[in-house]
N, C-alpha and C. Protein backbone atom coordinates (compact mmCIF):
# COMPACT_ATOMS: atom_id res chain seq x y z
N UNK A 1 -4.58 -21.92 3.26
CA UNK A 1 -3.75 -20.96 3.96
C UNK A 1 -3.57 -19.72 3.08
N UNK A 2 -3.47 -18.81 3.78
CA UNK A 2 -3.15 -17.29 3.26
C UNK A 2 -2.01 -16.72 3.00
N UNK A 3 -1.57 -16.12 2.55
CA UNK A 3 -0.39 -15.21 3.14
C UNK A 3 -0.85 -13.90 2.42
N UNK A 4 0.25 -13.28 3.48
CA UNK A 4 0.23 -11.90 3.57
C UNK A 4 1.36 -11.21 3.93
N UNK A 5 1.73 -9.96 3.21
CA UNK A 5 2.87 -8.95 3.72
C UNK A 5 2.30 -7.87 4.65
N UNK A 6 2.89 -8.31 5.65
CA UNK A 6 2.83 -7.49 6.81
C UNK A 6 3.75 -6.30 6.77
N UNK A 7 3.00 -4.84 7.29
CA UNK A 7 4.28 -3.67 7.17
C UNK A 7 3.29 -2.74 8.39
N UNK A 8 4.16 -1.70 8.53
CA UNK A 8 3.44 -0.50 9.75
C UNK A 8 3.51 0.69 9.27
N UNK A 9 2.55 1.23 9.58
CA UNK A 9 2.88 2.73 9.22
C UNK A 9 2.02 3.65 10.63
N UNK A 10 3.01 4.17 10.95
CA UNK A 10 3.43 4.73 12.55
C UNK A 10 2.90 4.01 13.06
N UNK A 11 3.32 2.84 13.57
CA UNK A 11 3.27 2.22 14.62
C UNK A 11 1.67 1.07 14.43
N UNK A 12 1.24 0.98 13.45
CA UNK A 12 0.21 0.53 13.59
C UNK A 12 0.43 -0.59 12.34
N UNK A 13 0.02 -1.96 12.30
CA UNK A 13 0.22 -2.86 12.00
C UNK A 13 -0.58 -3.07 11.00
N UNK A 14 -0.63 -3.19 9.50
CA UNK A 14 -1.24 -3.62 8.36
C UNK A 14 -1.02 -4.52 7.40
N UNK A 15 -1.16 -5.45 6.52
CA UNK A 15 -0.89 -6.46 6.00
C UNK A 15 -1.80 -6.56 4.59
N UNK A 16 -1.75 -6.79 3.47
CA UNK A 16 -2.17 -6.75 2.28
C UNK A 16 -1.39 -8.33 1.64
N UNK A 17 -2.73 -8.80 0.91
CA UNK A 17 -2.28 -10.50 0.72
C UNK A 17 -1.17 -10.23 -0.75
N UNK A 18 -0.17 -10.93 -0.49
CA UNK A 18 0.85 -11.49 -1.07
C UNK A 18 0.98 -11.46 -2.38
N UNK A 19 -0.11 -12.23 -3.28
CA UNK A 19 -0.49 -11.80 -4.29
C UNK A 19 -0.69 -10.11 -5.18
N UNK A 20 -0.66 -9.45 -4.24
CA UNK A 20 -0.57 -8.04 -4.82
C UNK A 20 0.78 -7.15 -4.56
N UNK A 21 1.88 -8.02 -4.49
CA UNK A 21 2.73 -7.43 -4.05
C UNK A 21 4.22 -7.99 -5.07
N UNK A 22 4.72 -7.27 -6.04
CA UNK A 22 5.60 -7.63 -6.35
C UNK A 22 7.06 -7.85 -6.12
N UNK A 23 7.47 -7.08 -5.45
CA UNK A 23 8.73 -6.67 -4.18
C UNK A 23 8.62 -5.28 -3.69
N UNK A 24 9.56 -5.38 -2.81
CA UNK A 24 10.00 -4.24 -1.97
C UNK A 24 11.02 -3.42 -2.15
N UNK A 25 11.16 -2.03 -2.27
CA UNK A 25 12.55 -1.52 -3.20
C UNK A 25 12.41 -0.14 -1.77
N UNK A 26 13.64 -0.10 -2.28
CA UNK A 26 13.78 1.35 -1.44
C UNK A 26 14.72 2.25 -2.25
N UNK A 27 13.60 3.31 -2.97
CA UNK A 27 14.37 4.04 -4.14
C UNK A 27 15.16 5.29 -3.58
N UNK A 28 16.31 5.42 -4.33
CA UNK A 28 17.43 6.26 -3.72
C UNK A 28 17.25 7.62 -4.02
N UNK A 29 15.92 8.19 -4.62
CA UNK A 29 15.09 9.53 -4.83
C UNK A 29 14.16 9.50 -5.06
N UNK A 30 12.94 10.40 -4.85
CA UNK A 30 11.91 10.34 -5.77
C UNK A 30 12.03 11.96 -6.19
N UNK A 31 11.37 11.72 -7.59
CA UNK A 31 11.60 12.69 -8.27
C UNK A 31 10.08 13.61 -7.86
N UNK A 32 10.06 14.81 -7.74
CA UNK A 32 9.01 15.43 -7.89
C UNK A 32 8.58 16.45 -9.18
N UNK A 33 6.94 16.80 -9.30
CA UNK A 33 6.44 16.83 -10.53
C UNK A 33 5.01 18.07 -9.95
N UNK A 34 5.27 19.05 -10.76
CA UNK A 34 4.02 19.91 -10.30
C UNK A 34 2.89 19.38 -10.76
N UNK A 35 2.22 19.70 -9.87
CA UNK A 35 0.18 19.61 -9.97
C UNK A 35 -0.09 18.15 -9.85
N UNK A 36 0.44 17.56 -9.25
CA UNK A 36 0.57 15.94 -9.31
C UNK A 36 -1.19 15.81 -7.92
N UNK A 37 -1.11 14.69 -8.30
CA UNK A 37 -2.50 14.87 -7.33
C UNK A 37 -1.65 14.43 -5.42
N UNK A 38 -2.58 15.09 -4.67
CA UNK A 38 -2.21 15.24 -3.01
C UNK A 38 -1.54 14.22 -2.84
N UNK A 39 -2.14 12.57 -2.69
CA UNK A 39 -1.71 11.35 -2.59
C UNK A 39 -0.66 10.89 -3.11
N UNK A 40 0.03 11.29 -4.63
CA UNK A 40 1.46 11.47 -5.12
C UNK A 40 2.29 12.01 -4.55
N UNK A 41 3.12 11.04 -4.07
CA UNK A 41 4.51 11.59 -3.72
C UNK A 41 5.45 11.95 -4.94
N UNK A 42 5.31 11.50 -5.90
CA UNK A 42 6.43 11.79 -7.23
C UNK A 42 6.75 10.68 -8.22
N UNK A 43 7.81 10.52 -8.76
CA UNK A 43 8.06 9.47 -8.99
C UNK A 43 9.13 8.40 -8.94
N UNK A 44 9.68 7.60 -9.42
CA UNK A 44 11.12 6.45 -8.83
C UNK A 44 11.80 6.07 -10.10
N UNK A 45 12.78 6.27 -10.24
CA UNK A 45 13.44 5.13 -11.41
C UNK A 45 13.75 3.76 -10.93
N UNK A 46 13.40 2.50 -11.64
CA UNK A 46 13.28 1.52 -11.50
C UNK A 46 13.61 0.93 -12.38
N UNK A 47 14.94 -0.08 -12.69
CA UNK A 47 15.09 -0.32 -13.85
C UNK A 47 14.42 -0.50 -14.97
N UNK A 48 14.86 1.02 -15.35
CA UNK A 48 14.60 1.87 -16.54
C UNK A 48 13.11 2.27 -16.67
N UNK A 49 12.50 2.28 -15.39
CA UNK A 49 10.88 2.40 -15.66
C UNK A 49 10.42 3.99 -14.59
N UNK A 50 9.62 4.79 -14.75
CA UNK A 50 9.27 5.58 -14.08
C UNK A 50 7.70 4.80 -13.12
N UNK A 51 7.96 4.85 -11.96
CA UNK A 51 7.41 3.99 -10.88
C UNK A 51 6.83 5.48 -10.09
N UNK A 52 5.08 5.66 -10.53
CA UNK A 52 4.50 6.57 -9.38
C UNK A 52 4.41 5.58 -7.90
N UNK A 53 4.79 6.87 -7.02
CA UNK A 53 4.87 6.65 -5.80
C UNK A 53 3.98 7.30 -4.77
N UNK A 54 2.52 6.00 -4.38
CA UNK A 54 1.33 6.59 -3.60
C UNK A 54 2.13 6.80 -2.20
N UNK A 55 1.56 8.02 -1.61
CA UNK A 55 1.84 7.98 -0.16
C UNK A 55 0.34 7.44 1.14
N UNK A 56 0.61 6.26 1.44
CA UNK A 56 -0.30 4.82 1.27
C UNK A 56 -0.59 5.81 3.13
N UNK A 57 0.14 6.63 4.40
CA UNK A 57 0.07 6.89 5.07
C UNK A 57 -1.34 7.94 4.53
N UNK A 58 -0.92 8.81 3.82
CA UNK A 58 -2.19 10.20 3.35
C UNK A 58 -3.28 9.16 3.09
N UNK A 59 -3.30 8.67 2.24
CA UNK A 59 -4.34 7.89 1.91
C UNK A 59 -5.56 6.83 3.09
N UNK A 60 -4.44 6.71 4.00
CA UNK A 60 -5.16 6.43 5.20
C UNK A 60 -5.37 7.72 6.18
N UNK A 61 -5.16 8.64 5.95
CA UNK A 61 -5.53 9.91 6.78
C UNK A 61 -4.74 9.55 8.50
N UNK A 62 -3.40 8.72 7.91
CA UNK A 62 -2.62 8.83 8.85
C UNK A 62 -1.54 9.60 8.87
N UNK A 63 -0.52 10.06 9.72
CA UNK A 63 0.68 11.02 9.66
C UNK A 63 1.76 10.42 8.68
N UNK A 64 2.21 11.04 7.76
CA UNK A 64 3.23 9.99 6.55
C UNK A 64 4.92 10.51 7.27
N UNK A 65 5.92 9.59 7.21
CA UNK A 65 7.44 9.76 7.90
C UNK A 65 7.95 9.92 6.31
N UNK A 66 9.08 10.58 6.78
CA UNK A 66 9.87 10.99 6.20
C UNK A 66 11.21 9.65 5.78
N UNK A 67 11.03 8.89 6.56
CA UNK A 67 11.96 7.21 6.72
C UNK A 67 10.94 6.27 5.86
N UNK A 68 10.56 5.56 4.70
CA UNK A 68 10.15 4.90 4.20
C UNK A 68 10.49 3.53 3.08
N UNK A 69 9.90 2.50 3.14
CA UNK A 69 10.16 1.66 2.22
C UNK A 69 8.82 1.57 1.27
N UNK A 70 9.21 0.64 -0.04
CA UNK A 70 7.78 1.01 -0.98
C UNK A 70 7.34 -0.34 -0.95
N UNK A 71 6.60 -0.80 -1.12
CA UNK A 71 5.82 -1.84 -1.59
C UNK A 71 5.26 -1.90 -3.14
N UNK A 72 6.39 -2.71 -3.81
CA UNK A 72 5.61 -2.44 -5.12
C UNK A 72 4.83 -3.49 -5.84
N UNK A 73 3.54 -2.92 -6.20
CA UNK A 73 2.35 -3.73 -6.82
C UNK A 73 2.41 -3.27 -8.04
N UNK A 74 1.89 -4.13 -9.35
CA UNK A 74 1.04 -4.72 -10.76
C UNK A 74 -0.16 -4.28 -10.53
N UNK A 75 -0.81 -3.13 -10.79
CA UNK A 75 -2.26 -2.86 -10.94
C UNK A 75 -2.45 -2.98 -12.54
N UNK A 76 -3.07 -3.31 -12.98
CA UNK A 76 -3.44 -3.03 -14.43
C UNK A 76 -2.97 -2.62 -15.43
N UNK A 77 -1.65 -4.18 -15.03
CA UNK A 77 -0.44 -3.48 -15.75
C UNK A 77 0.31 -2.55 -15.88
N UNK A 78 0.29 -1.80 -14.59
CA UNK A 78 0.79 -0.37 -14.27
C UNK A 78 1.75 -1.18 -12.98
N UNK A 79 2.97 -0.47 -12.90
CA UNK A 79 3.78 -1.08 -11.53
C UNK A 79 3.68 0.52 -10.98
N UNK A 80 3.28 0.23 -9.50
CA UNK A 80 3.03 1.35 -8.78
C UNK A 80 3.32 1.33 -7.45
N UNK A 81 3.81 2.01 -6.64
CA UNK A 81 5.04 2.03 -5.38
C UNK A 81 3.58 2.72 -4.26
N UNK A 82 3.77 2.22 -2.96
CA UNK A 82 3.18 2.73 -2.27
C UNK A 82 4.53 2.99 -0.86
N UNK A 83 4.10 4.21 -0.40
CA UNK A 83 4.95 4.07 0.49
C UNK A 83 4.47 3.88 2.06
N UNK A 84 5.42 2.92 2.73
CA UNK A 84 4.74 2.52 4.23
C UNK A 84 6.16 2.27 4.63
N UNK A 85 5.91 2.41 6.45
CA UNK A 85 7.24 3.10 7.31
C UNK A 85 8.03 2.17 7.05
N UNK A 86 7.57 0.20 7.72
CA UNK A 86 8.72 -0.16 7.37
C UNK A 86 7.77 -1.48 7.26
N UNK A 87 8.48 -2.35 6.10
CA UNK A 87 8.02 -3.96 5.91
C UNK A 87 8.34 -5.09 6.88
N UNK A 88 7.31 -5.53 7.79
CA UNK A 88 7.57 -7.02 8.90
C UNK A 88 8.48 -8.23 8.56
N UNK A 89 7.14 -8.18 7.31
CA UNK A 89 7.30 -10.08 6.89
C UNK A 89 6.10 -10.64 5.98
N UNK A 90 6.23 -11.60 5.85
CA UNK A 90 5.15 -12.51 5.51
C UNK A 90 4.84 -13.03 6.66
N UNK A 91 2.95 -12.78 6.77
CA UNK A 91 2.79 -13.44 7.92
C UNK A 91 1.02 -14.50 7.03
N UNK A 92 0.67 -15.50 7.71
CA UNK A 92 -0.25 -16.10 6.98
C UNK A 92 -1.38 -16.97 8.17
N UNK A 93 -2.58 -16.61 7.60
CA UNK A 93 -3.78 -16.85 8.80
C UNK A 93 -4.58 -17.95 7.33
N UNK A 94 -5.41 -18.42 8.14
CA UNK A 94 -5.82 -19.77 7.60
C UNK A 94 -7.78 -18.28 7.29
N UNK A 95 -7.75 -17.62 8.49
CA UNK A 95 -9.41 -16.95 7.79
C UNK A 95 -8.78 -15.86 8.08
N UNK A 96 -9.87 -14.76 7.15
CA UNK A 96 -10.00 -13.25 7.10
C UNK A 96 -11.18 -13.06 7.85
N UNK A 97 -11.11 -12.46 8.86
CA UNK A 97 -12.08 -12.00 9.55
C UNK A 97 -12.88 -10.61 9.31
N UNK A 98 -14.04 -10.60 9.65
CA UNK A 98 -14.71 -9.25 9.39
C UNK A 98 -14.36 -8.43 10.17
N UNK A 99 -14.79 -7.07 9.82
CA UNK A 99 -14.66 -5.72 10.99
C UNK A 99 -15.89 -6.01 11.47
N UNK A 100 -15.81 -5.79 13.28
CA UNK A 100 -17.10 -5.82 13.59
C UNK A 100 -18.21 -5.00 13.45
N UNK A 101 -19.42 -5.13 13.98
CA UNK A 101 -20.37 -4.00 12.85
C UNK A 101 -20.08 -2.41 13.29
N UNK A 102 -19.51 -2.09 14.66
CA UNK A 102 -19.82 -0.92 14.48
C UNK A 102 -18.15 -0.30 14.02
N UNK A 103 -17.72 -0.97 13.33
CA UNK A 103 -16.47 -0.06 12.45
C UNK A 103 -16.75 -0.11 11.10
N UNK A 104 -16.84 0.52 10.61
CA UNK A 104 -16.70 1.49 9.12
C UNK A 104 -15.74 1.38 8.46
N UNK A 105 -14.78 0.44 8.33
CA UNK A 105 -13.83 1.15 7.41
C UNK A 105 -13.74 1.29 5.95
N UNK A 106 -12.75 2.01 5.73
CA UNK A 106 -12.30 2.51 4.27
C UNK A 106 -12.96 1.27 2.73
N UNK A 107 -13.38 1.59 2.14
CA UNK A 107 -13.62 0.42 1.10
C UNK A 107 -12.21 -0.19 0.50
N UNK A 108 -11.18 0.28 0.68
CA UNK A 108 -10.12 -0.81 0.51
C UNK A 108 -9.46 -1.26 1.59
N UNK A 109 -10.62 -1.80 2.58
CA UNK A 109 -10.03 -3.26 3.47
C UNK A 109 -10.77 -4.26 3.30
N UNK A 110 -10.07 -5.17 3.44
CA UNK A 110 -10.72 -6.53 3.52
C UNK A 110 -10.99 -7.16 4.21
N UNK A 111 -10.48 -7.29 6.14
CA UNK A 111 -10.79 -7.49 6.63
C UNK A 111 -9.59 -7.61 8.18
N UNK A 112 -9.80 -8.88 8.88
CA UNK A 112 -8.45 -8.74 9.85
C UNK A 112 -8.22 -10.30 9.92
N UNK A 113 -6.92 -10.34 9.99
CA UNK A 113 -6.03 -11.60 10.68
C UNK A 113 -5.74 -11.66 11.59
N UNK A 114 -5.69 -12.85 12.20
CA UNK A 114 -5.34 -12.95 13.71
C UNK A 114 -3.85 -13.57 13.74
N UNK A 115 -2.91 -13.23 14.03
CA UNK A 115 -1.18 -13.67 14.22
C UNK A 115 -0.89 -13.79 15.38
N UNK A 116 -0.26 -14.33 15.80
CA UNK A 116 -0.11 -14.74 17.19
C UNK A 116 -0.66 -13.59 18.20
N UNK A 117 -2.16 -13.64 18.36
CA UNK A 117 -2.68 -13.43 18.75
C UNK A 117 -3.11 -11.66 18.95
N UNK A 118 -2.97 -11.38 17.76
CA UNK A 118 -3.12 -9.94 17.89
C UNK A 118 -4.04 -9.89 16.40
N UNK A 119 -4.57 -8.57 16.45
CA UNK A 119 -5.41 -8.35 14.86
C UNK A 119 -4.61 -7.71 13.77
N UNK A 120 -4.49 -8.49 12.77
CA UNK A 120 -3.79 -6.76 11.72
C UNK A 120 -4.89 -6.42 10.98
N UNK A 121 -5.47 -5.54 10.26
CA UNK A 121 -5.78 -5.06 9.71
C UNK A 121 -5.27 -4.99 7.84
N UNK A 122 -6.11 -5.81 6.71
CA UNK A 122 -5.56 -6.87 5.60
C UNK A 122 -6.28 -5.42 5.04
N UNK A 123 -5.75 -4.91 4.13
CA UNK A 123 -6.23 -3.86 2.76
C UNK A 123 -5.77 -4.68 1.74
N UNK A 124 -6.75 -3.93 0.21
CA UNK A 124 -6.27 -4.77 -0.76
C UNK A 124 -5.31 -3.20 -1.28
N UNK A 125 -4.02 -2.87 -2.14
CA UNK A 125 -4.01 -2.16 -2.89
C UNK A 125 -4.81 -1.84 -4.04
N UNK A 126 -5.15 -2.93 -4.85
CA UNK A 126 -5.99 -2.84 -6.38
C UNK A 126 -7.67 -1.99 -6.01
N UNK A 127 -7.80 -2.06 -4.07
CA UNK A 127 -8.79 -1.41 -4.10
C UNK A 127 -8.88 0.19 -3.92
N UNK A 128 -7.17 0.62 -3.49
CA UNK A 128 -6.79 1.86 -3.40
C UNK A 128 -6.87 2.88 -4.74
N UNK A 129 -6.68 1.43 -5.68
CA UNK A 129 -6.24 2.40 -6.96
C UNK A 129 -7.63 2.53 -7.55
N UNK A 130 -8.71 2.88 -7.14
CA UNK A 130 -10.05 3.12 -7.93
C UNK A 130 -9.88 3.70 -9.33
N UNK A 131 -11.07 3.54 -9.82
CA UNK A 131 -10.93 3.60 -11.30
C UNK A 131 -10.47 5.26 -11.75
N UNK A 132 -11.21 5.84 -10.81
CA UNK A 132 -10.96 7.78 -10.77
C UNK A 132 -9.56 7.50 -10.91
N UNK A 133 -8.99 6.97 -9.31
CA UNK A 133 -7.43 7.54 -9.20
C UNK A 133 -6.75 7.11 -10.09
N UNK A 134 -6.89 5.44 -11.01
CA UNK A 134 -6.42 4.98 -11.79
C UNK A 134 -6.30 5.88 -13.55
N UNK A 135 -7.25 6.38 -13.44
CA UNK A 135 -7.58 7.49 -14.81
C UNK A 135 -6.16 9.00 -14.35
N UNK A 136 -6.55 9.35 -13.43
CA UNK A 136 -5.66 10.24 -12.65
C UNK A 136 -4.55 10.23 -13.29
N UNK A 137 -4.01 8.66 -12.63
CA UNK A 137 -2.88 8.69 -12.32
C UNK A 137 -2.61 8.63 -13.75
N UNK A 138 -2.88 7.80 -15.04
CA UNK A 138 -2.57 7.88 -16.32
C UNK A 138 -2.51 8.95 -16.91
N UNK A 139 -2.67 9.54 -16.52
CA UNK A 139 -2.51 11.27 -17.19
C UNK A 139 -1.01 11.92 -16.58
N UNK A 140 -0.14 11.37 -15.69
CA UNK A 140 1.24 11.04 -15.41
C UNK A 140 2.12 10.65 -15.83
N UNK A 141 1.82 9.40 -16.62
CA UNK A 141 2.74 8.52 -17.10
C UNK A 141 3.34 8.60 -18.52
């Protein structure tokens, strides 16, 4: 069995497995920072830690809200906040299914789950943070 954290961002249903997810915070500012790259929203205080904050909507070349919770992941020993509209649940499918052939998507998905009877759409984060953006982003911190 799988699990997975299920969340939406406008209205559309996504889920990233469990394992890449350390909690959920909803920071009471983010700080902003010139020349930061597009996909940076800024950054978070987190006990006592400065927490960059991806905007996970841009990154999907979807519309990003102004109402958000973060999802925060452990990349490479880096704790890093993504932001998405709002968190479901844990939801958990026994297979990961493929995209069928004629969809394309993004190289950080993995595939789809089926939940009571609907598809979500499973991304990994660790595949968001490519090695570029990961270099990037260290020049931040």
């Amino acid at each position: 069995m799988n699990y997975y954290l299920e969340f939406l961002i406008n209205n559309i249903n996504f889920a990233v497995p469990i394992k890449e997810v350390k909690e959920i915070v909803r920071p009471k500012s983010v700080l902003q920072e010139k020349k930061i790259p597009r996909n940076l929203v800024g950054f978070f205080r987190l006990r006592d830690r400065k927490i960059p904050l991806y905007d996970l909507p841009k990154i999907l070349k979807l519309d990003t809200e102004d109402v958000f919770e973060v999802i925060l992941s452990e990349i490479r020993e880096t704790y890093i906040g993504f932001k998405v509209t709002k968190v479901l649940g844990i939801i958990k499918s026994e297979t990961l299914l493929p995209f069928p052939e004629l969809v394309k998507p993004m190289g950080c998905f993995e595939g789809l789950v089926q939940v009571d009877g609907r598809l979500v759409q499973v991304l990994s984060l660790e595949k968001i943070m490519s090695p570029v953006r990961f270099k990037t982003l260290k020049k931040y911190l």
